[in-house]
Protein backbone atom coordinates (compact mmCIF):
# COMPACT_ATOMS: atom_id res chain seq x y z
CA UNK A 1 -5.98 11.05 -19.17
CA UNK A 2 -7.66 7.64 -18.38
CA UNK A 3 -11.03 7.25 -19.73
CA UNK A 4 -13.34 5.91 -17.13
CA UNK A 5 -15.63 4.54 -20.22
CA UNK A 6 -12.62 2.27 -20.74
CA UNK A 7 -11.57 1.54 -17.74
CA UNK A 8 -12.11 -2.50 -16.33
CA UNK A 9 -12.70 -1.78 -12.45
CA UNK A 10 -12.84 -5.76 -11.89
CA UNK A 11 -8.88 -6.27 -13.36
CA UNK A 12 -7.69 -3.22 -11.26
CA UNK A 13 -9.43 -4.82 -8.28
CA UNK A 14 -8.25 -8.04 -8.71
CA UNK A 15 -4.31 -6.75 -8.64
CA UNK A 16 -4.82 -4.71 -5.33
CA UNK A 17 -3.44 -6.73 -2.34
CA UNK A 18 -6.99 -6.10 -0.32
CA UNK A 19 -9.17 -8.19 -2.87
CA UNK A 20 -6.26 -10.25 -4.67
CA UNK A 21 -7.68 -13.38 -2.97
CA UNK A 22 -11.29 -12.65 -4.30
CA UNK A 23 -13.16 -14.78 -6.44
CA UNK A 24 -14.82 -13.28 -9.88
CA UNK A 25 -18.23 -13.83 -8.37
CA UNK A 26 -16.83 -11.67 -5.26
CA UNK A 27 -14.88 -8.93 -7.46
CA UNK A 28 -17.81 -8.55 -10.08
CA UNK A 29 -20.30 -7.59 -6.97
CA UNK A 30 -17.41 -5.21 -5.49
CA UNK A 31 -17.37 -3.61 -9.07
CA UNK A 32 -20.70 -2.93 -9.31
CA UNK A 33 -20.61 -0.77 -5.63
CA UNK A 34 -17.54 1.06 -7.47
CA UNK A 35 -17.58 4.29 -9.43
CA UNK A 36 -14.13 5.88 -11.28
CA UNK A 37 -13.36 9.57 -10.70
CA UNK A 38 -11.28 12.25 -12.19
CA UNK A 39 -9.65 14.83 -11.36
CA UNK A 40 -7.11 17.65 -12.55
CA UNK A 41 -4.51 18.55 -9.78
CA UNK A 42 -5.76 20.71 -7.31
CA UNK A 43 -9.09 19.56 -7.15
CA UNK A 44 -10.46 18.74 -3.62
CA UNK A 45 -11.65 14.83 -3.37
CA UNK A 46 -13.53 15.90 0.27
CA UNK A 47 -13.05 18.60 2.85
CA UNK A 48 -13.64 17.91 6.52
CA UNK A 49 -17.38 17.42 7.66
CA UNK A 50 -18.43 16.40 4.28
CA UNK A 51 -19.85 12.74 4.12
CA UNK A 52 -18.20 9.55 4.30
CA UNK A 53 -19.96 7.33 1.77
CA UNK A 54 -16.90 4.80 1.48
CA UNK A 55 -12.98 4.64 0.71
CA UNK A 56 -10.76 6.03 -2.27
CA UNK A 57 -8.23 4.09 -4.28
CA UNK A 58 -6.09 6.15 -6.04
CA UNK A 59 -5.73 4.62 -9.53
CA UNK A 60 -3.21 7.17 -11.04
CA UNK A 61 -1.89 10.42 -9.34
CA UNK A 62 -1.05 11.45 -6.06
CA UNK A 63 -3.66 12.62 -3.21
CA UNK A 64 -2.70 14.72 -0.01
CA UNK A 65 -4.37 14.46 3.24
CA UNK A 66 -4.35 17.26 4.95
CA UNK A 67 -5.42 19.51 7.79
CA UNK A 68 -5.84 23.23 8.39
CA UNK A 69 -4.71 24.41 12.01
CA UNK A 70 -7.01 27.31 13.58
CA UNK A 71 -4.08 29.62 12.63
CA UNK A 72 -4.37 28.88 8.88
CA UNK A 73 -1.07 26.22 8.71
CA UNK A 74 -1.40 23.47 6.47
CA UNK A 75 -0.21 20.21 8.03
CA UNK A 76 -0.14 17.19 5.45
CA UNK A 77 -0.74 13.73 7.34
CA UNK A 78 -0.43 11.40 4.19
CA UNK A 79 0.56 11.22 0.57
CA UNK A 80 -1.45 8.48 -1.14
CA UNK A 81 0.03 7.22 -5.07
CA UNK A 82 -1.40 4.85 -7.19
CA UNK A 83 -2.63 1.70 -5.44
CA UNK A 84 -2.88 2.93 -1.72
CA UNK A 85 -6.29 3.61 -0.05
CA UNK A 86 -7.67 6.11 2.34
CA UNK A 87 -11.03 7.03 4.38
CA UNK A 88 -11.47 3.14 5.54
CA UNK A 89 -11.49 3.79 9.27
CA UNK A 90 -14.20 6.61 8.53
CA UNK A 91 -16.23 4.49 6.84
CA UNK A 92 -16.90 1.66 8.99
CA UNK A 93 -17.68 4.44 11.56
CA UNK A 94 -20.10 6.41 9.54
CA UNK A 95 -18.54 9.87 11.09
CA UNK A 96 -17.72 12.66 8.50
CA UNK A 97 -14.70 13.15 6.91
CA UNK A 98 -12.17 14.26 9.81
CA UNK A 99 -9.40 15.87 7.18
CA UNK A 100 -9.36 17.26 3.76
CA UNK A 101 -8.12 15.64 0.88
CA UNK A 102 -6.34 16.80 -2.10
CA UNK A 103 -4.88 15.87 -5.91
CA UNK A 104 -1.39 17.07 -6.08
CA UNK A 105 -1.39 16.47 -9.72
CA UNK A 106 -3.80 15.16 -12.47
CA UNK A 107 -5.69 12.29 -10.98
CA UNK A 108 -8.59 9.32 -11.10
CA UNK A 109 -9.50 7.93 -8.05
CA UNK A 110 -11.94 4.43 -7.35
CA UNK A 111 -14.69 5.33 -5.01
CA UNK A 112 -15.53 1.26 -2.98
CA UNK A 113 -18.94 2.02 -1.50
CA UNK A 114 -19.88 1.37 1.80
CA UNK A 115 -22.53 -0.66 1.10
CA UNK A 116 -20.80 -2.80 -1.06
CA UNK A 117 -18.17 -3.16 1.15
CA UNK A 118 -20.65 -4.26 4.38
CA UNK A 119 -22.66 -7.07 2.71
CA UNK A 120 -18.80 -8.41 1.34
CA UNK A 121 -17.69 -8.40 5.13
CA UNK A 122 -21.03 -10.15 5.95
CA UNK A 123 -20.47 -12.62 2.87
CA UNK A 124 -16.74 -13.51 3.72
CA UNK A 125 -14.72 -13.05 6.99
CA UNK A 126 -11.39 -13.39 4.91
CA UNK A 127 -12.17 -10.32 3.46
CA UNK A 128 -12.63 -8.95 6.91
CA UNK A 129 -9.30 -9.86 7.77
CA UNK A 130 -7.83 -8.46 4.67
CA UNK A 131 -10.03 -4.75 5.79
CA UNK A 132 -8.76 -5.49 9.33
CA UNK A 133 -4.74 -6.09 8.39
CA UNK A 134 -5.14 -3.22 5.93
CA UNK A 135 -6.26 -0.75 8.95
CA UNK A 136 -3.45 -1.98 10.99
CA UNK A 137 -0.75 -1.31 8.80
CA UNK A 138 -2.17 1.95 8.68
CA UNK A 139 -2.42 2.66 12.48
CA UNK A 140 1.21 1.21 12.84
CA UNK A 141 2.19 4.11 9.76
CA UNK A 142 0.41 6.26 12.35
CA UNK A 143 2.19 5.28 15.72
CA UNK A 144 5.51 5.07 13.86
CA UNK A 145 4.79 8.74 12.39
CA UNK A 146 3.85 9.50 16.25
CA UNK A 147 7.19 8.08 17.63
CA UNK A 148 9.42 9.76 15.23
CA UNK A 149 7.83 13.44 15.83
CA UNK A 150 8.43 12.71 19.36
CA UNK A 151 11.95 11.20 19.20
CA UNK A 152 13.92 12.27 16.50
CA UNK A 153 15.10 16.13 15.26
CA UNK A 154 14.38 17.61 12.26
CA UNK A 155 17.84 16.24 10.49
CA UNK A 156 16.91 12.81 11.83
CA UNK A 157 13.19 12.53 10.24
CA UNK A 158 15.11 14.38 7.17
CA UNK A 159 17.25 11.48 7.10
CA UNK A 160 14.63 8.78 7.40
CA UNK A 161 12.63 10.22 4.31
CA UNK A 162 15.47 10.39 2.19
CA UNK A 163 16.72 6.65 2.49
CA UNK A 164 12.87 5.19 3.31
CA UNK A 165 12.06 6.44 -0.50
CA UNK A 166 15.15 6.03 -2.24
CA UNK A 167 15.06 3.66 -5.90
CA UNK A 168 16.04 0.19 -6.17
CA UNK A 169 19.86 0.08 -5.35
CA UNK A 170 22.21 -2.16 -8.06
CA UNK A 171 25.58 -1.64 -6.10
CA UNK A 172 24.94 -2.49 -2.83
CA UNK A 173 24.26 -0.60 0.39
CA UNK A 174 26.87 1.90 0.37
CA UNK A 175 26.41 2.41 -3.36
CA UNK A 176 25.19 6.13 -4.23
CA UNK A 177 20.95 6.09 -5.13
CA UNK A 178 18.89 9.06 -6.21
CA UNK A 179 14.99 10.08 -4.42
CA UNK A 180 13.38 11.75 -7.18
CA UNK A 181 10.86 13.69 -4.57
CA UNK A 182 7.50 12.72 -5.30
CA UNK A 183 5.78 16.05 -4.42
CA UNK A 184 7.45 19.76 -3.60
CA UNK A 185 9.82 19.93 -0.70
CA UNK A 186 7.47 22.08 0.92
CA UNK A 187 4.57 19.26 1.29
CA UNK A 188 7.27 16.92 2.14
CA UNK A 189 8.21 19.28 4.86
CA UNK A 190 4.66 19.14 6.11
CA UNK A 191 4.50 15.83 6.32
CA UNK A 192 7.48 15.73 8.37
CA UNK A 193 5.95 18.15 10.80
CA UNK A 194 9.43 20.96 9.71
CA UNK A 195 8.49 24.27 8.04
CA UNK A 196 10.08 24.88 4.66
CA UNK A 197 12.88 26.79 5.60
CA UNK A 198 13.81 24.19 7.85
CA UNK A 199 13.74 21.36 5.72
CA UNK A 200 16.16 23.45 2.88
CA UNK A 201 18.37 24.12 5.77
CA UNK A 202 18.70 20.61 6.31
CA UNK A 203 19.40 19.41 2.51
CA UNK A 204 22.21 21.97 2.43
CA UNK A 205 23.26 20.59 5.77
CA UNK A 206 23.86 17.35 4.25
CA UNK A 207 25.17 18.52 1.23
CA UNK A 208 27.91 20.82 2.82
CA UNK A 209 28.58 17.16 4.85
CA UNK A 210 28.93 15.90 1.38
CA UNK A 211 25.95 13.14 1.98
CA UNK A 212 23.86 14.31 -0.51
CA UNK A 213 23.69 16.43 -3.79
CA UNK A 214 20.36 17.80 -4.54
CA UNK A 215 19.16 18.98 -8.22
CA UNK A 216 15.78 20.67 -8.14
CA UNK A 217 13.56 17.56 -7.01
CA UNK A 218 16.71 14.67 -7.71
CA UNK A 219 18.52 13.92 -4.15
CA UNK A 220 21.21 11.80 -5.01
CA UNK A 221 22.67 10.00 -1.82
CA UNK A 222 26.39 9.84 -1.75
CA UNK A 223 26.64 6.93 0.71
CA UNK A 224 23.64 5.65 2.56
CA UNK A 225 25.11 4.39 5.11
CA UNK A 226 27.27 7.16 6.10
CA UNK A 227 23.85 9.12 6.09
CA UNK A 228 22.20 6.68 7.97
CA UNK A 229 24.72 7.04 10.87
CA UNK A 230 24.30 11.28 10.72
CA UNK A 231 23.55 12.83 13.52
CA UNK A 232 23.57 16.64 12.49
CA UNK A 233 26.11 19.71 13.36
């Protein structure tokens, strides 16, 4: 497990895309507003209504965001893995934390204090750019998420998953790939906005199509393209 005695916040700064363009005079006062967490996999980071002191970089691991309806479902809206940030929006509006969040396996997580992060945007309207661009990307994740719960079936978002997180492909587009699945099929399925059962029905859809051959957590995708073009029984 990483050892946050060890650990040199100002490299792993310097390689995320938000502060690659920051000077060592810049990155050395963002380091000092920055403290290293860890945590073992199903420890809570927040839970709604707690405090929003600043935004989470997840350094190794995997973090769920999540919600609880009033009937007791669990609906995940985001998987964050090493390198992606969350709780940015939240922060600039000083409001409580609005969902829960979650490791989904052994974890360490950067904490960027708000602080910090305020006298940087006050110091350098690149970096405000950067924060800006960064929150957009985000809200167009969002609307996109929005569009496809609206517009697509279950077999289509399915679908979209599988060949939106499939490896690095050596044999061309209708060569066969494998999606490891990051996290169990039931969180995926929540992500998706599908219940469990529905999202197993659909992987043995697509199997009995022959598209697909699944192995525990290994999807292998016979021919992309041919899934791609799907449109369910």
């Amino acid at each position: 497990m990483l050892d946050p005695r060890a650990f040199d916040i100002p490299r792993f700064l310097q390689v995320l895309p938000l502060f690659s363009d920051l000077g060592p005079t810049e990155i050395e006062r963002l380091a000092q507003g920055c403290h290293l967490r860890r945590l073992e996999r199903g420890d809570m980071v927040f839970r709604v209504g707690d405090p929003c002191d600043g935004f989470q970089v997840v350094v190794m691991g995997q973090v769920k965001l999540f919600v609880i309806s009033p009937g007791g479902q669990e609906k995940v809206i985001e998987i964050v893995g090493p390198g992606g940030s969350f709780a940015e929006a939240l922060m600039f509006l000083g409001k409580p934390y609005m969902v829960n969040a979650q490791a989904l396996a052994d974890s360490a997580l950067l904490t960027v204090q708000r602080q910090t992060v305020m006298d940087e945007l006050a110091r350098d309207h690149h970096f405000a750019l950067r924060m800006l661009a960064g929150l957009s990307r985000r809200l167009h994740g969002l609307v996109h998420d929005v569009q496809a719960y609206a517009l697509q079936n279950g077999v289509q978002r399915v679908i979209g998953y599988l060949l939106r997180h499939h490896g690095p492909d050596d044999g061309g587009v209708d060569a066969a790939v494998t999606v490891s699945l990051p996290v169990s099929k039931a969180t995926i399925a929540s992500r998706l906005s599908l219940t469990p059962e529905y999202f197993s029905r659909v992987l043995r859809e697509l199997e009995e199509a022959g598209l697909i051959e699944v192995d525990k957590r290994d999807i292998r995708l016979l021919d992309p393209k041919q899934l791609a073009d799907y449109t369910g029984q």
